[in-house]
C-alpha atoms as a PDB file:
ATOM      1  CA  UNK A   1     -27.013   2.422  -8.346  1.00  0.00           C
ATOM      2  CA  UNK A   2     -24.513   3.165 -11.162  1.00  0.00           C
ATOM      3  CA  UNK A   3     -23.686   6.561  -9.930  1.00  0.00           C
ATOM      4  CA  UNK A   4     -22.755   4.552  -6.376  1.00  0.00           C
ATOM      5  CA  UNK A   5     -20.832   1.827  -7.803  1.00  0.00           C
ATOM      6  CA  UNK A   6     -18.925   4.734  -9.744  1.00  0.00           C
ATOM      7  CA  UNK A   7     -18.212   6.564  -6.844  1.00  0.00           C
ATOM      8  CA  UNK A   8     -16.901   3.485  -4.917  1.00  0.00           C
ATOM      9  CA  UNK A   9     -14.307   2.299  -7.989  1.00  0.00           C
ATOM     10  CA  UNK A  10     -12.959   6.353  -8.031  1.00  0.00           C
ATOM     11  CA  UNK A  11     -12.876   6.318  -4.001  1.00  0.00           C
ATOM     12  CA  UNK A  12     -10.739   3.085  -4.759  1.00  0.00           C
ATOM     13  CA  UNK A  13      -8.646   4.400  -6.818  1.00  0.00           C
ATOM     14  CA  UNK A  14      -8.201   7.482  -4.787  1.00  0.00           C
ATOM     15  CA  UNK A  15      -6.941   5.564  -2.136  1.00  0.00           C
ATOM     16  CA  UNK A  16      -4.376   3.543  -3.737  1.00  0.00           C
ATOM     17  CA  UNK A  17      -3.012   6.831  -4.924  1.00  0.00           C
ATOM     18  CA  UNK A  18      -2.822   7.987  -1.098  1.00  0.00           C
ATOM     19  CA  UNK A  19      -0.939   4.863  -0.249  1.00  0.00           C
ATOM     20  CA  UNK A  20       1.383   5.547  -2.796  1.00  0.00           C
ATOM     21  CA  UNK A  21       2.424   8.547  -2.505  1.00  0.00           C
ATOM     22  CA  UNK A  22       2.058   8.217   1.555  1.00  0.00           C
ATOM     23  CA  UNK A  23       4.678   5.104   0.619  1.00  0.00           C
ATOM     24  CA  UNK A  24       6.898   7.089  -1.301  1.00  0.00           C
ATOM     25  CA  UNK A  25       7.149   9.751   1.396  1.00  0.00           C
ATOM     26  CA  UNK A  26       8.005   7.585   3.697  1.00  0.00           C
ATOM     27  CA  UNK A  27      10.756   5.980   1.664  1.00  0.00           C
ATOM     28  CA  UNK A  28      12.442   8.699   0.657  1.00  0.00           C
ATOM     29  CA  UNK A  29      12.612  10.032   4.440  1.00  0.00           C
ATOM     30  CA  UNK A  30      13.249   6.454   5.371  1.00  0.00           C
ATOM     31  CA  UNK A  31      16.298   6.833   2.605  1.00  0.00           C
ATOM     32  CA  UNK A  32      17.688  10.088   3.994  1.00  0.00           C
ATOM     33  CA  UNK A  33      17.501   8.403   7.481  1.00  0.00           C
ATOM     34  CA  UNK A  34      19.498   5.217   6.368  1.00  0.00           C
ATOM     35  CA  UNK A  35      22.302   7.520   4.409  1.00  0.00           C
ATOM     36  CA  UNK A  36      22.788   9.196   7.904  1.00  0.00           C
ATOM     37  CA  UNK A  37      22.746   6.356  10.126  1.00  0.00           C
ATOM     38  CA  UNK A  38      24.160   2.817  10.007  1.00  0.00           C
ATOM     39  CA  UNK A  39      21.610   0.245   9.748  1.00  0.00           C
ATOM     40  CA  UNK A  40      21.212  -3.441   9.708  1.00  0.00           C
ATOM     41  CA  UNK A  41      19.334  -5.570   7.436  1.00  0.00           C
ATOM     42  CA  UNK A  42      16.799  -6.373   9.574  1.00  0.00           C
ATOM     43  CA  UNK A  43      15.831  -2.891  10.690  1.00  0.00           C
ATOM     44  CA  UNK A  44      15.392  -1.947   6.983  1.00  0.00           C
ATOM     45  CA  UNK A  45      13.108  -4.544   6.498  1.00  0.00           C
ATOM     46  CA  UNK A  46      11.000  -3.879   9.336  1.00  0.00           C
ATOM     47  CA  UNK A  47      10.718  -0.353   8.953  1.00  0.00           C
ATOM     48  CA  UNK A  48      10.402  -1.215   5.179  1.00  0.00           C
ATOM     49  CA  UNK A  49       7.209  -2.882   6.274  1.00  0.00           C
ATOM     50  CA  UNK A  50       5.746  -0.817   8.622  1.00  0.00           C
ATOM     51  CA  UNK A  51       5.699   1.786   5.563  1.00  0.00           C
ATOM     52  CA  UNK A  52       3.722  -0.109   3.813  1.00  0.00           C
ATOM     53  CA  UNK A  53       1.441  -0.889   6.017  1.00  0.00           C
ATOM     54  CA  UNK A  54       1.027   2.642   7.114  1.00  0.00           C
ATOM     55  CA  UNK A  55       0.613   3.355   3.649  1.00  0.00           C
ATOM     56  CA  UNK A  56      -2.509   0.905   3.012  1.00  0.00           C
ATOM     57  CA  UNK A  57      -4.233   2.235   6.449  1.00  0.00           C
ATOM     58  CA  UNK A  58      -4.085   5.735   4.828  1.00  0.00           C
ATOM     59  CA  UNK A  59      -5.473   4.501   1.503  1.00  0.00           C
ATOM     60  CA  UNK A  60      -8.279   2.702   3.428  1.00  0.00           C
ATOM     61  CA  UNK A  61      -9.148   5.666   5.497  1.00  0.00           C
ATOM     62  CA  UNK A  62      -9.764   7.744   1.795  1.00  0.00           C
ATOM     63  CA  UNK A  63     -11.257   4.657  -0.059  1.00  0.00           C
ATOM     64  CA  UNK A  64     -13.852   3.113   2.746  1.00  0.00           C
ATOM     65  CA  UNK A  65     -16.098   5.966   2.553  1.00  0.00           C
ATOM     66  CA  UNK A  66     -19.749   5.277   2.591  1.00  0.00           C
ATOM     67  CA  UNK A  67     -19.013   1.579   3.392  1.00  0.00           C
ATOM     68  CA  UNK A  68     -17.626  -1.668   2.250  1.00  0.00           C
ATOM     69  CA  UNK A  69     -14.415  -1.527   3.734  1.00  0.00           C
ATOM     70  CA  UNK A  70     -13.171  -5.495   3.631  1.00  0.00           C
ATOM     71  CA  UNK A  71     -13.887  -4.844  -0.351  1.00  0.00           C
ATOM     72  CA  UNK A  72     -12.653  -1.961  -0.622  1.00  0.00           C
ATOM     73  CA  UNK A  73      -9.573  -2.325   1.516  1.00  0.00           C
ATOM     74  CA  UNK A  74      -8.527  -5.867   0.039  1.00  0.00           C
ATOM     75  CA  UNK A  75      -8.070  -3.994  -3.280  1.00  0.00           C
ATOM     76  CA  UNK A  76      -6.253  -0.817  -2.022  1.00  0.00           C
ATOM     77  CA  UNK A  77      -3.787  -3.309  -0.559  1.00  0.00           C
ATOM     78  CA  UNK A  78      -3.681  -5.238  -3.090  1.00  0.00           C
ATOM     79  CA  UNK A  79      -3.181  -2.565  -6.132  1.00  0.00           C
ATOM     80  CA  UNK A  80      -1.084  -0.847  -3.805  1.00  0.00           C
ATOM     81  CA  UNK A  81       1.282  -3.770  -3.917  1.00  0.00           C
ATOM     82  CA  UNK A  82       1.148  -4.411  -7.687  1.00  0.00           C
ATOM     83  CA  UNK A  83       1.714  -0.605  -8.270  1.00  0.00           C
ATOM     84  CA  UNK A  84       4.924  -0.054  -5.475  1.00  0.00           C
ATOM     85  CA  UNK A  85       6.502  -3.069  -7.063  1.00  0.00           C
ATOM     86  CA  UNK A  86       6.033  -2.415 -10.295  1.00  0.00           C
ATOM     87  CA  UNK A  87       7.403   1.066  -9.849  1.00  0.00           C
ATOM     88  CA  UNK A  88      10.623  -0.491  -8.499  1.00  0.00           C
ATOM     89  CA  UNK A  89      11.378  -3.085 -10.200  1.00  0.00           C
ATOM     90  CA  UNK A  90      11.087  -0.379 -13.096  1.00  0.00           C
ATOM     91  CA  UNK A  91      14.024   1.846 -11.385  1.00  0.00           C
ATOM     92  CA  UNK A  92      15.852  -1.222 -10.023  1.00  0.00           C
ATOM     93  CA  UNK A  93      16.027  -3.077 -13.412  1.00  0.00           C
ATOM     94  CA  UNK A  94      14.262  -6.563 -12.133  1.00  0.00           C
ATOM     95  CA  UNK A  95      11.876  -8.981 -12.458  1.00  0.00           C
ATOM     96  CA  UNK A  96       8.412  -8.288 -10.813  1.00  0.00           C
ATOM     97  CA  UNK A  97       7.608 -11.994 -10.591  1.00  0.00           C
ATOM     98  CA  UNK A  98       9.053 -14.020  -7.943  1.00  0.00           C
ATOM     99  CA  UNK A  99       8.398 -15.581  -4.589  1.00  0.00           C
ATOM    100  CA  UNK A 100       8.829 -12.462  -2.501  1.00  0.00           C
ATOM    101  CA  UNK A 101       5.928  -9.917  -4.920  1.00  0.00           C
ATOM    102  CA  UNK A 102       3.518 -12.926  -4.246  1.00  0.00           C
ATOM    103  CA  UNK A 103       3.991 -13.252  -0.599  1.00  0.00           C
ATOM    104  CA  UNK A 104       3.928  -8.964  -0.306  1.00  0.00           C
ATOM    105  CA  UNK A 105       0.777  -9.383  -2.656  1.00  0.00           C
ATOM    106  CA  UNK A 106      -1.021 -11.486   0.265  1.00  0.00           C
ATOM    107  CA  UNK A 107       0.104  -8.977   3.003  1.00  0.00           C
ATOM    108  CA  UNK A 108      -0.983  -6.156   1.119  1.00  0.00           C
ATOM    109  CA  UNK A 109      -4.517  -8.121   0.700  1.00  0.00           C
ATOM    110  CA  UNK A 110      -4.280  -8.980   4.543  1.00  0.00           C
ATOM    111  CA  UNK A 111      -3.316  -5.473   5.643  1.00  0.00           C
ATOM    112  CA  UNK A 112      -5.909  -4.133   3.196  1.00  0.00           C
ATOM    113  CA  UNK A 113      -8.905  -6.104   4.272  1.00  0.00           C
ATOM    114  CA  UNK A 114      -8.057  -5.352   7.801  1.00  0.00           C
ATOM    115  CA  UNK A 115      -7.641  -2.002   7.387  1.00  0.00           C
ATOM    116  CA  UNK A 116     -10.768  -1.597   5.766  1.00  0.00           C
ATOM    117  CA  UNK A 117     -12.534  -3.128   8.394  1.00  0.00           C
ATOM    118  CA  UNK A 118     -10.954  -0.403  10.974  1.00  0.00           C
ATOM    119  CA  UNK A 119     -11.399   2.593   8.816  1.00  0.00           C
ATOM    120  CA  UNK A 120     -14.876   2.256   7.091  1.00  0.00           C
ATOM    121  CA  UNK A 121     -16.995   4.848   7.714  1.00  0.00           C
END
């Protein structure tokens, strides 16, 4: 039972490192994109989002191996979130704590349960 549980927390973990880095691919194409092109607010944001939710569907595919994908995926999305902001407010110079990391911390538990419901294997 131990060696399962183990192999769970590191399948996890695995996947919030695949949603991170799929993130940061994204954003840095996304970046090279929006240096070429002119775009609204409101496009950034959406695409913004959709990267992130791509992101937490390709940490759920690696972490809900062998089962428990709501579990599973509720805390790749949600240590996803913690991680990505933390990592920018570090480069940006901000505060982590404010209305709009608590309201992406529910969508990235949303997104993450749901996506661990799809993926599970």
């Amino acid at each position: 039972m131990q060696e399962k549980t183990n192999g769970g927390l590191f399948l996890t973990i695995k996947g919030v490192g695949v949603s991170l880095i799929t993130a940061l691919i994204g954003i840095l194409i996304f970046a090279l994109v929006a240096k070429l092109a002119t775009l609204n607010s409101g496009v950034i944001k959406a695409v913004n989002q959709f990267i992130k939710i791509l992101a937490v569907f390709m940490g759920c595919l690696t972490a809900t191996k062998g089962g428990r994908g709501l579990i599973k995926g509720i805390f790749v999305g949600a240590f996803f979130t913690v991680l990505i902001y933390l990592i920018f407010a570090l480069i940006g110079g901000q505060s982590i704590f404010s209305a709009n990391f608590f309201i992406d911390l529910i969508f990235g538990v949303i997104i993450g349960g749901i996506s661990g419901i799809i993926t599970v294997k």
